[in-house]
PDB file of N, CA and C in Angstrom:
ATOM      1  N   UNK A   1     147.833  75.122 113.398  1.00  0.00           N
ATOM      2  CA  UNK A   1     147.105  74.584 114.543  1.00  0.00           C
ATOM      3  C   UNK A   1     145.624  74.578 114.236  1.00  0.00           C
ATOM      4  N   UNK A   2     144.857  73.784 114.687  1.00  0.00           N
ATOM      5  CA  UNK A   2     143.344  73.375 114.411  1.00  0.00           C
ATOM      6  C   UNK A   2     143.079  74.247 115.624  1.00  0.00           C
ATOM      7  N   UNK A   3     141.965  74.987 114.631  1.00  0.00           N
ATOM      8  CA  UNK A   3     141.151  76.336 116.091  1.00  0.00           C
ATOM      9  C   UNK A   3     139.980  75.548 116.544  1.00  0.00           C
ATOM     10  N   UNK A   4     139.684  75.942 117.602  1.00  0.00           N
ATOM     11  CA  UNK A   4     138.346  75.248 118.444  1.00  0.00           C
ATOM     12  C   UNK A   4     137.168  76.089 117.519  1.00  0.00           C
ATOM     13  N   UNK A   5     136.326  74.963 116.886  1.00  0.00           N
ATOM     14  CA  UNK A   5     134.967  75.566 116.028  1.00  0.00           C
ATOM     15  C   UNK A   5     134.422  76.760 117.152  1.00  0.00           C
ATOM     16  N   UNK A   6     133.949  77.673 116.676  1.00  0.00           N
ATOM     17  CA  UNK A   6     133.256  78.731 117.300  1.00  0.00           C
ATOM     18  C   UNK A   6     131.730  78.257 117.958  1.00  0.00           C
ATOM     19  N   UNK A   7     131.301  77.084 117.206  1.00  0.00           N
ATOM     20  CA  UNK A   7     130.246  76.820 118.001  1.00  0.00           C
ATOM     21  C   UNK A   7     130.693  76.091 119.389  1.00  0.00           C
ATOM     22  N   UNK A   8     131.781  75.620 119.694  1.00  0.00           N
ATOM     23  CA  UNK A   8     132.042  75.051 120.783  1.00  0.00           C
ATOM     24  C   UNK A   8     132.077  75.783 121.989  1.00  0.00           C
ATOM     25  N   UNK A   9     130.903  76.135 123.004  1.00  0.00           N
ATOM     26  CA  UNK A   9     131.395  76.777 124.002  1.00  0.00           C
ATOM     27  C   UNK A   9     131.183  76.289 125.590  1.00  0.00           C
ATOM     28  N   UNK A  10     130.736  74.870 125.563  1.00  0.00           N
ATOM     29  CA  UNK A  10     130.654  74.104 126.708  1.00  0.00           C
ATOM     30  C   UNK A  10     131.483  73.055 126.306  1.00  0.00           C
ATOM     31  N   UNK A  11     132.444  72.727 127.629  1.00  0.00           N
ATOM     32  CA  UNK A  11     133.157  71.142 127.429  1.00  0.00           C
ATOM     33  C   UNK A  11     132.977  70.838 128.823  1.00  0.00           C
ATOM     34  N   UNK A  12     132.516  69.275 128.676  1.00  0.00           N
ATOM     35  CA  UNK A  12     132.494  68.425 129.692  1.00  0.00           C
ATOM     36  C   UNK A  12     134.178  67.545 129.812  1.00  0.00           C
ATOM     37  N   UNK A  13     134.951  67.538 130.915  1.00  0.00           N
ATOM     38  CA  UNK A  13     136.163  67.354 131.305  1.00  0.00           C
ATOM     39  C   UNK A  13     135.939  65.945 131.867  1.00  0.00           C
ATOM     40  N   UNK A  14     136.137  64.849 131.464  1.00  0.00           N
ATOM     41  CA  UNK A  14     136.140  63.649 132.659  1.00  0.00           C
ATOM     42  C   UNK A  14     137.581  63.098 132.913  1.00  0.00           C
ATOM     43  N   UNK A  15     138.131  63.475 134.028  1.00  0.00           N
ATOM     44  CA  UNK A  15     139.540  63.229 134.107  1.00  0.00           C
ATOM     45  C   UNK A  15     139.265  63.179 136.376  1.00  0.00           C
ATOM     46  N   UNK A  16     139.899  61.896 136.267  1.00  0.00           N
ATOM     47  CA  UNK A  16     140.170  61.521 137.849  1.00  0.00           C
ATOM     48  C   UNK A  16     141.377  62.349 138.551  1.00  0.00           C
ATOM     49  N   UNK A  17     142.522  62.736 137.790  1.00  0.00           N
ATOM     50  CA  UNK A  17     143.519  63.288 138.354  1.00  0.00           C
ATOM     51  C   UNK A  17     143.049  64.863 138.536  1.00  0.00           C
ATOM     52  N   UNK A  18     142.833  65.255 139.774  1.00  0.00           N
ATOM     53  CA  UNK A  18     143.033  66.577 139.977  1.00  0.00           C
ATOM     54  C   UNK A  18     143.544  67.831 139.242  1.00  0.00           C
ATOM     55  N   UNK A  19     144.995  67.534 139.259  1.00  0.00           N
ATOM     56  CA  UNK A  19     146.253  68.230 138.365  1.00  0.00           C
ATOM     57  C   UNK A  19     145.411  68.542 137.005  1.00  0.00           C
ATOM     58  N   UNK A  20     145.523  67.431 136.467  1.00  0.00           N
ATOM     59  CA  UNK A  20     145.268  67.327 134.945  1.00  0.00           C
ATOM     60  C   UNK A  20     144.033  68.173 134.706  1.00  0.00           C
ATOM     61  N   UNK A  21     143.005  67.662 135.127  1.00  0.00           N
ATOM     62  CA  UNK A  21     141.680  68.463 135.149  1.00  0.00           C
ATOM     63  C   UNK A  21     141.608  69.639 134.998  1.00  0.00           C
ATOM     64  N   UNK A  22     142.572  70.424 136.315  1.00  0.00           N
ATOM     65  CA  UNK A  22     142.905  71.748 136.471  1.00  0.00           C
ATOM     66  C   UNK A  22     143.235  72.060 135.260  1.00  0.00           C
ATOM     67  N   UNK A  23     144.376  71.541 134.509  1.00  0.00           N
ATOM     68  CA  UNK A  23     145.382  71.912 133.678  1.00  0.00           C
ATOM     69  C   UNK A  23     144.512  71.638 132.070  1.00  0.00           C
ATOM     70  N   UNK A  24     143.598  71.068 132.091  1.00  0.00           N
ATOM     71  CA  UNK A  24     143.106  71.096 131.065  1.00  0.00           C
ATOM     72  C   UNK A  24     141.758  72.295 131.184  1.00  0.00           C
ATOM     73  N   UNK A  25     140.616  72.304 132.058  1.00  0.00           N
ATOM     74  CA  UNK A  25     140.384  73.978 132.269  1.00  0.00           C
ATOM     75  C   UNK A  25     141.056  74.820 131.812  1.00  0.00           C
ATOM     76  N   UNK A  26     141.987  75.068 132.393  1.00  0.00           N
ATOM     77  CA  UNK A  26     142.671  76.296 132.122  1.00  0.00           C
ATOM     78  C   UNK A  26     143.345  76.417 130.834  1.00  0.00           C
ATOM     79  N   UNK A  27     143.699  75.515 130.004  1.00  0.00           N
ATOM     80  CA  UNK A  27     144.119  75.327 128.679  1.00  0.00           C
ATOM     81  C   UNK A  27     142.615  75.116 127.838  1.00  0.00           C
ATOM     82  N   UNK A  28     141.374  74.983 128.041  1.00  0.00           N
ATOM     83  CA  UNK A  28     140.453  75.031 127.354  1.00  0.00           C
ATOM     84  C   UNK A  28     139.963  76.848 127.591  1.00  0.00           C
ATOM     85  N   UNK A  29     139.981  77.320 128.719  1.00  0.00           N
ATOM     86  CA  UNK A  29     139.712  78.813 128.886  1.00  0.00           C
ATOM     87  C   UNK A  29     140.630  79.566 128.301  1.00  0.00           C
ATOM     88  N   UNK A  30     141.778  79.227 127.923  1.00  0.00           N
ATOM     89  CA  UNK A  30     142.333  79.952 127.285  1.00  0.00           C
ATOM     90  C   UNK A  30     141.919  79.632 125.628  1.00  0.00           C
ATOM     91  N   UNK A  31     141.681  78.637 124.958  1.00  0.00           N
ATOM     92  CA  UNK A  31     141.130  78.393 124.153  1.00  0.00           C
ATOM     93  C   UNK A  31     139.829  78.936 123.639  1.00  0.00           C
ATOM     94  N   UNK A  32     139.210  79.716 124.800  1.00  0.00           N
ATOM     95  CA  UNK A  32     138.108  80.661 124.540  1.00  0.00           C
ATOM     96  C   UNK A  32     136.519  79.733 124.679  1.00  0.00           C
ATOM     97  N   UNK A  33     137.468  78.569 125.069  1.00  0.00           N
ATOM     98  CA  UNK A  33     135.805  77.582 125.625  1.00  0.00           C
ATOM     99  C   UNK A  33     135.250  78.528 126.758  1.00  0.00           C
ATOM    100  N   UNK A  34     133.997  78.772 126.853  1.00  0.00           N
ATOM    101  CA  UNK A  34     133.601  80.036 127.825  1.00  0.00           C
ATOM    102  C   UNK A  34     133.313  78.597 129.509  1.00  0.00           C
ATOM    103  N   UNK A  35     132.615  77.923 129.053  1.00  0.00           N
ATOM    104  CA  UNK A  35     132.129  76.804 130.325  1.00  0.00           C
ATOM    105  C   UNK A  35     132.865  75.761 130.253  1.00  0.00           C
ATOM    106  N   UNK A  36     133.500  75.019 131.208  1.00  0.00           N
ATOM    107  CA  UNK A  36     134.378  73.354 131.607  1.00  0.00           C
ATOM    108  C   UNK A  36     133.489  73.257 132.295  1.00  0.00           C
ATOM    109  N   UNK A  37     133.417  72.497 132.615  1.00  0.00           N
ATOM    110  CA  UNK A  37     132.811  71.384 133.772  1.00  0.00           C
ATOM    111  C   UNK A  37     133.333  70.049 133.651  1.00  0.00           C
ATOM    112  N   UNK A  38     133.991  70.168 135.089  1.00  0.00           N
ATOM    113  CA  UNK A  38     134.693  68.712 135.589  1.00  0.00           C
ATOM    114  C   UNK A  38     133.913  67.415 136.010  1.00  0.00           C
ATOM    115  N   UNK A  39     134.238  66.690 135.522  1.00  0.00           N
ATOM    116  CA  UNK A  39     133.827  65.395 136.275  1.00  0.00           C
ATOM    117  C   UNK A  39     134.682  64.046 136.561  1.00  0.00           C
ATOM    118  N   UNK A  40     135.018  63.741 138.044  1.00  0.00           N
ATOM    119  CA  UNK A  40     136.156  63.510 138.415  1.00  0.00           C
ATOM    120  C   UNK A  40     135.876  61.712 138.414  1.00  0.00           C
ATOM    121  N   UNK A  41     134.789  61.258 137.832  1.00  0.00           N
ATOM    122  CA  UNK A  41     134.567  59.783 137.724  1.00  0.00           C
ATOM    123  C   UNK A  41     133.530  59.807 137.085  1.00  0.00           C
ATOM    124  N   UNK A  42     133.178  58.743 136.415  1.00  0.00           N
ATOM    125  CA  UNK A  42     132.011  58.142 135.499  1.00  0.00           C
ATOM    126  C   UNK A  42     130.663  58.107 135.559  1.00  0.00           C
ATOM    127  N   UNK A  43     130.527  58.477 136.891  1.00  0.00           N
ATOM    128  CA  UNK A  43     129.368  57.821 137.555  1.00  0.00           C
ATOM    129  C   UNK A  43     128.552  59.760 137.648  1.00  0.00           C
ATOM    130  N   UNK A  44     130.157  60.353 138.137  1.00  0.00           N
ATOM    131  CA  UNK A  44     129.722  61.650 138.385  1.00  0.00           C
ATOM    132  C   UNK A  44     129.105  62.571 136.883  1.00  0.00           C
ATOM    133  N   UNK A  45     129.946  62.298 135.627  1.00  0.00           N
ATOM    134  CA  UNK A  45     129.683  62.396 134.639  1.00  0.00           C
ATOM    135  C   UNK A  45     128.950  61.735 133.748  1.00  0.00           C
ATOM    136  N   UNK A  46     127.805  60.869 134.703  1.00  0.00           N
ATOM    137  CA  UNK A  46     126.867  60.618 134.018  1.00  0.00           C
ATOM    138  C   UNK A  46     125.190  61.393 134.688  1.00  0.00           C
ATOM    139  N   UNK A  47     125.585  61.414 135.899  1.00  0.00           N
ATOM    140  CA  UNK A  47     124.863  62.648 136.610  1.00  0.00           C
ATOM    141  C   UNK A  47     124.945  63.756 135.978  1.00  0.00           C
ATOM    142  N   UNK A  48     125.899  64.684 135.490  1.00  0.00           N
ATOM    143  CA  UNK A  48     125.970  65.747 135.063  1.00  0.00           C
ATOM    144  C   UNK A  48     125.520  65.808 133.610  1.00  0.00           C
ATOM    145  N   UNK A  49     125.165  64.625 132.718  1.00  0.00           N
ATOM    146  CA  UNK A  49     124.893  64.639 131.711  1.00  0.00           C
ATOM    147  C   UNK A  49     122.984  64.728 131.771  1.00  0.00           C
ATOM    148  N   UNK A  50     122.559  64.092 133.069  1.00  0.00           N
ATOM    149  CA  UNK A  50     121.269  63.817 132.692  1.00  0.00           C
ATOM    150  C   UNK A  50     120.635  65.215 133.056  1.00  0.00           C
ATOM    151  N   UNK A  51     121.384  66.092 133.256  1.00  0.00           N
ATOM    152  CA  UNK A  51     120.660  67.353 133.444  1.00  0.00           C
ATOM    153  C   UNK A  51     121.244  68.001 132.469  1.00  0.00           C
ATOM    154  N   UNK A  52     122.476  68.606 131.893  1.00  0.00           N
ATOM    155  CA  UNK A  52     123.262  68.911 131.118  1.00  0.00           C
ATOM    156  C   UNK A  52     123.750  68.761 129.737  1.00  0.00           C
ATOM    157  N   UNK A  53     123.713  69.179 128.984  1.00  0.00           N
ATOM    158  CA  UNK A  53     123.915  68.912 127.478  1.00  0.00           C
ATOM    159  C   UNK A  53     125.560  70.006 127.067  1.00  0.00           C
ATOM    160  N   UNK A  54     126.440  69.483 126.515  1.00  0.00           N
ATOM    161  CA  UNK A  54     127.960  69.999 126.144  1.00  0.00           C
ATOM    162  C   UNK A  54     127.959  69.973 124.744  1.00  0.00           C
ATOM    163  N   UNK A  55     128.914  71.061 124.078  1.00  0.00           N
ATOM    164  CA  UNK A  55     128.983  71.032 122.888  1.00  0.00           C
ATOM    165  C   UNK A  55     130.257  69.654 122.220  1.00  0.00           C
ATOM    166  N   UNK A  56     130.997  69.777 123.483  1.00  0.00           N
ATOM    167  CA  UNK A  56     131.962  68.755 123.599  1.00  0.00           C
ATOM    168  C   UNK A  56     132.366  68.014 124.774  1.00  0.00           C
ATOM    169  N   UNK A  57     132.856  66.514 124.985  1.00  0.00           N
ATOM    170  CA  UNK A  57     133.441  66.329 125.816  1.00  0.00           C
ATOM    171  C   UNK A  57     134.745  65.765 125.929  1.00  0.00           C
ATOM    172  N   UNK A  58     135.678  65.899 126.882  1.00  0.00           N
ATOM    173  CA  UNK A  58     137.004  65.125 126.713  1.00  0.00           C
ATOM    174  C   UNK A  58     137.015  64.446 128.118  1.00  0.00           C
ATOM    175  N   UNK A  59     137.252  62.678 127.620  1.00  0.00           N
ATOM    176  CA  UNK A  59     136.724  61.734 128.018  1.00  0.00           C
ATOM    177  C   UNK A  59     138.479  61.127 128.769  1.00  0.00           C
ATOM    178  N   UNK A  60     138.651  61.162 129.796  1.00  0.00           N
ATOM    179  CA  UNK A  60     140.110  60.146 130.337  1.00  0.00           C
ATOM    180  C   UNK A  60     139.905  58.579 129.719  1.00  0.00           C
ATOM    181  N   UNK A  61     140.507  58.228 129.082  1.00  0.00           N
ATOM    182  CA  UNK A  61     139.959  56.775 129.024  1.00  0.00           C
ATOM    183  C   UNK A  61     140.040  55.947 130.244  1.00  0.00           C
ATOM    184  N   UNK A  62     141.210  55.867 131.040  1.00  0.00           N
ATOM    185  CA  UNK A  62     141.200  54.961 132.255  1.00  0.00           C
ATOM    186  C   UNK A  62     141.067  55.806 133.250  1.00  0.00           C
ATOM    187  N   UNK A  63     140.297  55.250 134.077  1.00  0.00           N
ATOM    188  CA  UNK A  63     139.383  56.628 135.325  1.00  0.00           C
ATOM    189  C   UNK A  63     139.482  55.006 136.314  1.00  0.00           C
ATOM    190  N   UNK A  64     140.674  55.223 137.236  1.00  0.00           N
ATOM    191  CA  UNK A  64     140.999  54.090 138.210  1.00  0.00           C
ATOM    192  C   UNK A  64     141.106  53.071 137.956  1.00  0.00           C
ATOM    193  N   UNK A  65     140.066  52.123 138.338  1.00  0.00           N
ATOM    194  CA  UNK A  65     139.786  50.495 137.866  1.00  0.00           C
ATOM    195  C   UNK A  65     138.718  50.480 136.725  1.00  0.00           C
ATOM    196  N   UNK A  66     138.460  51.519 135.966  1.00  0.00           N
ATOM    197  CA  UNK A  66     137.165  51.518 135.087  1.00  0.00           C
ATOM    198  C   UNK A  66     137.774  52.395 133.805  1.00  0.00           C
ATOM    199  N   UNK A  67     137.010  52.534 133.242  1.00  0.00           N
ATOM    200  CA  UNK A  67     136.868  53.102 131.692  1.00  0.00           C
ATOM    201  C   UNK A  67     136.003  53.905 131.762  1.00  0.00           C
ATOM    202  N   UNK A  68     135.828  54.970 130.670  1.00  0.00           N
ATOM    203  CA  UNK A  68     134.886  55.798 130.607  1.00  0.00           C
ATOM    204  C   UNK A  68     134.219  55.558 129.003  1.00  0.00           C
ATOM    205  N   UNK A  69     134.172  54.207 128.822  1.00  0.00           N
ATOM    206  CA  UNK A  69     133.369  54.046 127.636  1.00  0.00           C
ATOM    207  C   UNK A  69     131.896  53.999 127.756  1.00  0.00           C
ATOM    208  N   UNK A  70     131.808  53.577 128.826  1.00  0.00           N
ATOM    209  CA  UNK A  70     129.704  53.899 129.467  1.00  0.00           C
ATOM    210  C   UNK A  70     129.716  55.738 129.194  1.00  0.00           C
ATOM    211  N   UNK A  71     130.760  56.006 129.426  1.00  0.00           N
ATOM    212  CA  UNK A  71     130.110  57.666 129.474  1.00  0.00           C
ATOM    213  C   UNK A  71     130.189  58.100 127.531  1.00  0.00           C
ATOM    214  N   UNK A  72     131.122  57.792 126.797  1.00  0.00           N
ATOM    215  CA  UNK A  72     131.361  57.477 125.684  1.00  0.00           C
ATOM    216  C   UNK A  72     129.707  57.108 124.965  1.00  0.00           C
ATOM    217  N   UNK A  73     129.299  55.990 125.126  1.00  0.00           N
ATOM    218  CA  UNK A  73     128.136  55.435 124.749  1.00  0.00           C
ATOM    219  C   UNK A  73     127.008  56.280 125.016  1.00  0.00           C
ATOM    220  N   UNK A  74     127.010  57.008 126.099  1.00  0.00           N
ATOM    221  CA  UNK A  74     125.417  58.246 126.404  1.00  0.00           C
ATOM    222  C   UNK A  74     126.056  58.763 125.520  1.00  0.00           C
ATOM    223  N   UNK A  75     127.172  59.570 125.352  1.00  0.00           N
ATOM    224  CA  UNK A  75     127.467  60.590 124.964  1.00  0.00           C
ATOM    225  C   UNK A  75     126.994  60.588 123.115  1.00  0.00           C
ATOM    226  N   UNK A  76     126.889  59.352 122.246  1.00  0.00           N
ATOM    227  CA  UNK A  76     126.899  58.980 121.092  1.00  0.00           C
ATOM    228  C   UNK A  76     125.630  58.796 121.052  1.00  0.00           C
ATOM    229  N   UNK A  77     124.580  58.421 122.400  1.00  0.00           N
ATOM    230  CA  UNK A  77     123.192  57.874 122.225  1.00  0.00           C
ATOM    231  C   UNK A  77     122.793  59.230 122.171  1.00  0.00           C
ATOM    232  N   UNK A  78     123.452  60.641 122.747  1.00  0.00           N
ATOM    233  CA  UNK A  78     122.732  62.066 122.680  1.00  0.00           C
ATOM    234  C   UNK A  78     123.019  62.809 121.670  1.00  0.00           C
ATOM    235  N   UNK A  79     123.798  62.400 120.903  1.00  0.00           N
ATOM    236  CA  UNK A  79     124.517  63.283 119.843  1.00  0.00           C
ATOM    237  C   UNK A  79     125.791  64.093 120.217  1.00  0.00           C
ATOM    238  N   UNK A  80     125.952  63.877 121.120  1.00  0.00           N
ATOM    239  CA  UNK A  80     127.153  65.057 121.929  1.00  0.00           C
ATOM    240  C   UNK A  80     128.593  64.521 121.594  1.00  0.00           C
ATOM    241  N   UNK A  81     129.453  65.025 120.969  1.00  0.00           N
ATOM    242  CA  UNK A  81     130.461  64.863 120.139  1.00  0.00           C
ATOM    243  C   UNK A  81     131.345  64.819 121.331  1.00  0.00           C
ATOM    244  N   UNK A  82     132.891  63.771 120.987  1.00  0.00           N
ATOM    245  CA  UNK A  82     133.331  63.879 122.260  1.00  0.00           C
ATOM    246  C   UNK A  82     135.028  63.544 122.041  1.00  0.00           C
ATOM    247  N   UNK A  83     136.025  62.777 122.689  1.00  0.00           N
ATOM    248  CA  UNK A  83     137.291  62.708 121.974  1.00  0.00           C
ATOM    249  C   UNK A  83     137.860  62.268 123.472  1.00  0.00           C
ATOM    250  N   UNK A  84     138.894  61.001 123.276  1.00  0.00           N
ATOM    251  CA  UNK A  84     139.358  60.619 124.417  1.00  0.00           C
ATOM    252  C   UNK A  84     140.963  61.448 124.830  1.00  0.00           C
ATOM    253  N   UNK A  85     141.423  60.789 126.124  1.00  0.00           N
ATOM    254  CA  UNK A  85     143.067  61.282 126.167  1.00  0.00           C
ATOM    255  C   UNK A  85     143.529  60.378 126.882  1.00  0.00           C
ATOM    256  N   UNK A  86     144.533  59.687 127.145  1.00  0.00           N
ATOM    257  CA  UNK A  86     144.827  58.419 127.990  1.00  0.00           C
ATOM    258  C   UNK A  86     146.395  59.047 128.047  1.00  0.00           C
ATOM    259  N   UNK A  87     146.744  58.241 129.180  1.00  0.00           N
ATOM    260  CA  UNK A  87     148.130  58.273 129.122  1.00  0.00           C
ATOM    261  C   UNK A  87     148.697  57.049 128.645  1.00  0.00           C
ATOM    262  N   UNK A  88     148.562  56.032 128.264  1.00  0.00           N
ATOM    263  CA  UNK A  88     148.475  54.643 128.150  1.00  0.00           C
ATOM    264  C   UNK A  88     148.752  54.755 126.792  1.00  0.00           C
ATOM    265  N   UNK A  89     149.074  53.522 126.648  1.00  0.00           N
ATOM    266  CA  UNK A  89     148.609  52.753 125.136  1.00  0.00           C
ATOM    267  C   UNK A  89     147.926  51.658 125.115  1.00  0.00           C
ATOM    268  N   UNK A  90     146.334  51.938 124.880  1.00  0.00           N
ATOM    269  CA  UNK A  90     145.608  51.360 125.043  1.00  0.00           C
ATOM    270  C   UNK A  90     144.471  50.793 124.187  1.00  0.00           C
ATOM    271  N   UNK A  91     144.829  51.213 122.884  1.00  0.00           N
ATOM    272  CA  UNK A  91     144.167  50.633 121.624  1.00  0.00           C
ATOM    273  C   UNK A  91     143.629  49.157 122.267  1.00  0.00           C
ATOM    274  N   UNK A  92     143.913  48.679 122.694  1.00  0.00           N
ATOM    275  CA  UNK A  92     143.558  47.256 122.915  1.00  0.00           C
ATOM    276  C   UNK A  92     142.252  46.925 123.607  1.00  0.00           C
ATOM    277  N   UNK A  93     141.850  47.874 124.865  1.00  0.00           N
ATOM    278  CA  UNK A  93     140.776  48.179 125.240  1.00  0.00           C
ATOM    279  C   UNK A  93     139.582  49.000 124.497  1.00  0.00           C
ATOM    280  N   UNK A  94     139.376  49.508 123.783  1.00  0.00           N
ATOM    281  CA  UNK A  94     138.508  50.144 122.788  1.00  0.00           C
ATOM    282  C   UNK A  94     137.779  49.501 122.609  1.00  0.00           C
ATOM    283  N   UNK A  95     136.496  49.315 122.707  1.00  0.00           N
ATOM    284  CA  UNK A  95     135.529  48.175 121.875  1.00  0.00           C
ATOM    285  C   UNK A  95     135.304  49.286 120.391  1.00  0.00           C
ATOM    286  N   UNK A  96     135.563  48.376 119.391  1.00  0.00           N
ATOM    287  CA  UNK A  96     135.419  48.352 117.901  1.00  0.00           C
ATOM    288  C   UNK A  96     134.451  49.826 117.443  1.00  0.00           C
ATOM    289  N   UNK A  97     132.833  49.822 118.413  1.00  0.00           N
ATOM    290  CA  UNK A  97     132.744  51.273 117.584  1.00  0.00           C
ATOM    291  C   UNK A  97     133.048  52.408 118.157  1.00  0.00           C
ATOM    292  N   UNK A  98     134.023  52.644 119.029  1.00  0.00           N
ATOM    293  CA  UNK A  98     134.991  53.270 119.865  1.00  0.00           C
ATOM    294  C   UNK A  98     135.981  53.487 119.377  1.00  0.00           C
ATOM    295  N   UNK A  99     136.752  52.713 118.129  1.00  0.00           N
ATOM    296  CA  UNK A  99     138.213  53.042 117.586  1.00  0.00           C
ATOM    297  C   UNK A  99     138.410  53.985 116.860  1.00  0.00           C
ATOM    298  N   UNK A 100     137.301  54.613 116.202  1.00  0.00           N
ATOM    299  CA  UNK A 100     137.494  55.790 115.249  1.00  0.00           C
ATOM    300  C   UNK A 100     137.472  57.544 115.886  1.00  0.00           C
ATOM    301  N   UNK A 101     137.002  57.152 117.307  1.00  0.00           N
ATOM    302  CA  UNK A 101     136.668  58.226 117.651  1.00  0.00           C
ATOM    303  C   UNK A 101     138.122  58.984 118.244  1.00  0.00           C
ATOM    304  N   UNK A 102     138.370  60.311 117.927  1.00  0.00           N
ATOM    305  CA  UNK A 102     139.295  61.122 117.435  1.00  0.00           C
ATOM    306  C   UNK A 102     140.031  60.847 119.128  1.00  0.00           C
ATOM    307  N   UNK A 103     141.161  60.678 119.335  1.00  0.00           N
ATOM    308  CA  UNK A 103     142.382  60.522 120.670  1.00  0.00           C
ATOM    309  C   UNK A 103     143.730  61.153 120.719  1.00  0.00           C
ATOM    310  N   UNK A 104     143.944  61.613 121.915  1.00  0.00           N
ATOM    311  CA  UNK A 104     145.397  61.795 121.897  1.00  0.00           C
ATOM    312  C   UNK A 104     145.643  61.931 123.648  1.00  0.00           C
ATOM    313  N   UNK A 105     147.120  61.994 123.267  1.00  0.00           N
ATOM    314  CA  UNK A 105     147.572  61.458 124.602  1.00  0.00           C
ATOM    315  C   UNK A 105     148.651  62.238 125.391  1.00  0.00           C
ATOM    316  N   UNK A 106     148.549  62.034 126.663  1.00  0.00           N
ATOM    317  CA  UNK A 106     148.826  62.736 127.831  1.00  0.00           C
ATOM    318  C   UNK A 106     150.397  62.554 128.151  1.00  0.00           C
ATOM    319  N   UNK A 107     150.535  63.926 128.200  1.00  0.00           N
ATOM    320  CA  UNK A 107     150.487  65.281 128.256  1.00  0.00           C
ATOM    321  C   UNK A 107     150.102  65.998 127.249  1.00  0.00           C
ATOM    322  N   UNK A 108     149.076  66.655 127.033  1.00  0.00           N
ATOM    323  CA  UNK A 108     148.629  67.327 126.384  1.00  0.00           C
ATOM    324  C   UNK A 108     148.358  68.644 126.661  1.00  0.00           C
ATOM    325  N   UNK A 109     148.343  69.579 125.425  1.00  0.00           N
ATOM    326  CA  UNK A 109     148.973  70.787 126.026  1.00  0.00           C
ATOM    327  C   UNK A 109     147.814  71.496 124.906  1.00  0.00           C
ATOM    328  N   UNK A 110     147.808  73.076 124.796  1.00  0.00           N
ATOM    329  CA  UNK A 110     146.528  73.810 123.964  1.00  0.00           C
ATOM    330  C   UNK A 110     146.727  73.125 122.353  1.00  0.00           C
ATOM    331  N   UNK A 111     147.621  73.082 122.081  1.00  0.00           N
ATOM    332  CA  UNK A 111     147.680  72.497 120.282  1.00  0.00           C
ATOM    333  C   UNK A 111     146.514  70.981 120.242  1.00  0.00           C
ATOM    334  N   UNK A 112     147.318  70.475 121.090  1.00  0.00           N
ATOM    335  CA  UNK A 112     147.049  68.672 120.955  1.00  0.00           C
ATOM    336  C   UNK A 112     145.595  68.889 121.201  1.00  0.00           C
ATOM    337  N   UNK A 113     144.704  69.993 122.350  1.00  0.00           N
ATOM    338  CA  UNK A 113     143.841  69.580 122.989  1.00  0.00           C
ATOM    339  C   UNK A 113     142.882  70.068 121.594  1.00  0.00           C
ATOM    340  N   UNK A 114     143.229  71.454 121.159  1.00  0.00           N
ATOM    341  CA  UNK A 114     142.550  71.897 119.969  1.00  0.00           C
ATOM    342  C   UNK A 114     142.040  71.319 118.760  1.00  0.00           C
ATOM    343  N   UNK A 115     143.646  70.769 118.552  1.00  0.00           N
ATOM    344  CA  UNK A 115     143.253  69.319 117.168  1.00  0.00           C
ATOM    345  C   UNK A 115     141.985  68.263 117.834  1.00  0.00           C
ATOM    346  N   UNK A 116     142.108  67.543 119.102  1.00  0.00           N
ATOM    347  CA  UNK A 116     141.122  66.850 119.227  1.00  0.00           C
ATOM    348  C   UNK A 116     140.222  67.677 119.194  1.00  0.00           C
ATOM    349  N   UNK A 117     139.473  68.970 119.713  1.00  0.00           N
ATOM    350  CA  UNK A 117     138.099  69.247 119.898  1.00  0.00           C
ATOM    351  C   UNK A 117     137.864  69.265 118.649  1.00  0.00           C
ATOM    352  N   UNK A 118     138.122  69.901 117.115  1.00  0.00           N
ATOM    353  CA  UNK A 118     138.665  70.349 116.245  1.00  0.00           C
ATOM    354  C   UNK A 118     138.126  68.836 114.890  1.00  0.00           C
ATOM    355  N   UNK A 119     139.077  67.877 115.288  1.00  0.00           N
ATOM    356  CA  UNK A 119     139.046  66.545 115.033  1.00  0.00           C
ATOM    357  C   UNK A 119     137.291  65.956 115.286  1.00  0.00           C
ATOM    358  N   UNK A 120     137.023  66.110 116.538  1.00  0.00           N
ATOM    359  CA  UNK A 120     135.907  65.258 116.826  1.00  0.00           C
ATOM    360  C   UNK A 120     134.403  66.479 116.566  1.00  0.00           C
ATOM    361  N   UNK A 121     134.827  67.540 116.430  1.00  0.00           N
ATOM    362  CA  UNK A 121     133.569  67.884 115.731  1.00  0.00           C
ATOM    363  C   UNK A 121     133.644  67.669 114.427  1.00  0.00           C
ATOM    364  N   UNK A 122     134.364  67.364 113.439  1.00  0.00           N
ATOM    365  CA  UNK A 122     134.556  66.941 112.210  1.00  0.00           C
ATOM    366  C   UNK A 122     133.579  65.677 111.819  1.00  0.00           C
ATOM    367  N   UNK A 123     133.822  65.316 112.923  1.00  0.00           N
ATOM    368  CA  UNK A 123     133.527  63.306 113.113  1.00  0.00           C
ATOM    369  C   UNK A 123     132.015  63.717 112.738  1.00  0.00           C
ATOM    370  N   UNK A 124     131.457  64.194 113.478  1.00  0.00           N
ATOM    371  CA  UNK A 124     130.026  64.166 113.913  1.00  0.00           C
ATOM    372  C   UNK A 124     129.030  64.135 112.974  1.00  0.00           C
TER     373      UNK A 124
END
């Protein structure tokens, strides 16, 4: 299993479903991430960025009728390393310098979530 880098100890969460959110908290605290912070839409997690800086974030790709590739794009204009999760199959929506960046998909559980944090600080 891919361990969460030790420098990782803030993750920004952008996930609309309640449940999931929860369930990924609590699978990142057990992971020994010390801070989550949720953000339950795009708009909200772009507020929380302009005050806030994360060592990581995990990005929902479809957040209702929208995407979270605007939040994707700050996140690359700040340096802040990040990694999507969709339930979908959705390669198709990605714009091009979006396809490399490290994904996996829902249901995701402490292994899967690890490899991505794991994965996308690699990237960086």
């Amino acid at each position: 299993m891919d361990e969460v880098p030790p420098q990782v100890r803030t993750v920004l969460v952008l996930e609309d479903n309640f449940l999931i959110a929860s369930d990924a908290e609590e699978i990142l605290t057990s992971l020994g991430i010390a801070e989550v912070t949720i953000a339950a839409n795009a708009d909200q997690a772009m507020e929380i960025l302009s005050r806030q800086s994360f060592d990581f974030a995990i990005l929902d790709v479809r957040l209702d009728n929208h995407t979270s590739f605007g939040v994707a794009d700050a996140m690359l204009a700040r340096g802040m390393p990040f990694g999507f999760t969709s339930g979908y199959s959705d390669m198709e929506l990605f714009p091009g310098h979006l396809r490399d960046v490290p994904r996996i998909d829902k249901p995701f559980n402490e292994r899967t979530l690890g490899q991505l944090i794991a994965a996308g600080i690699r990237q960086e």
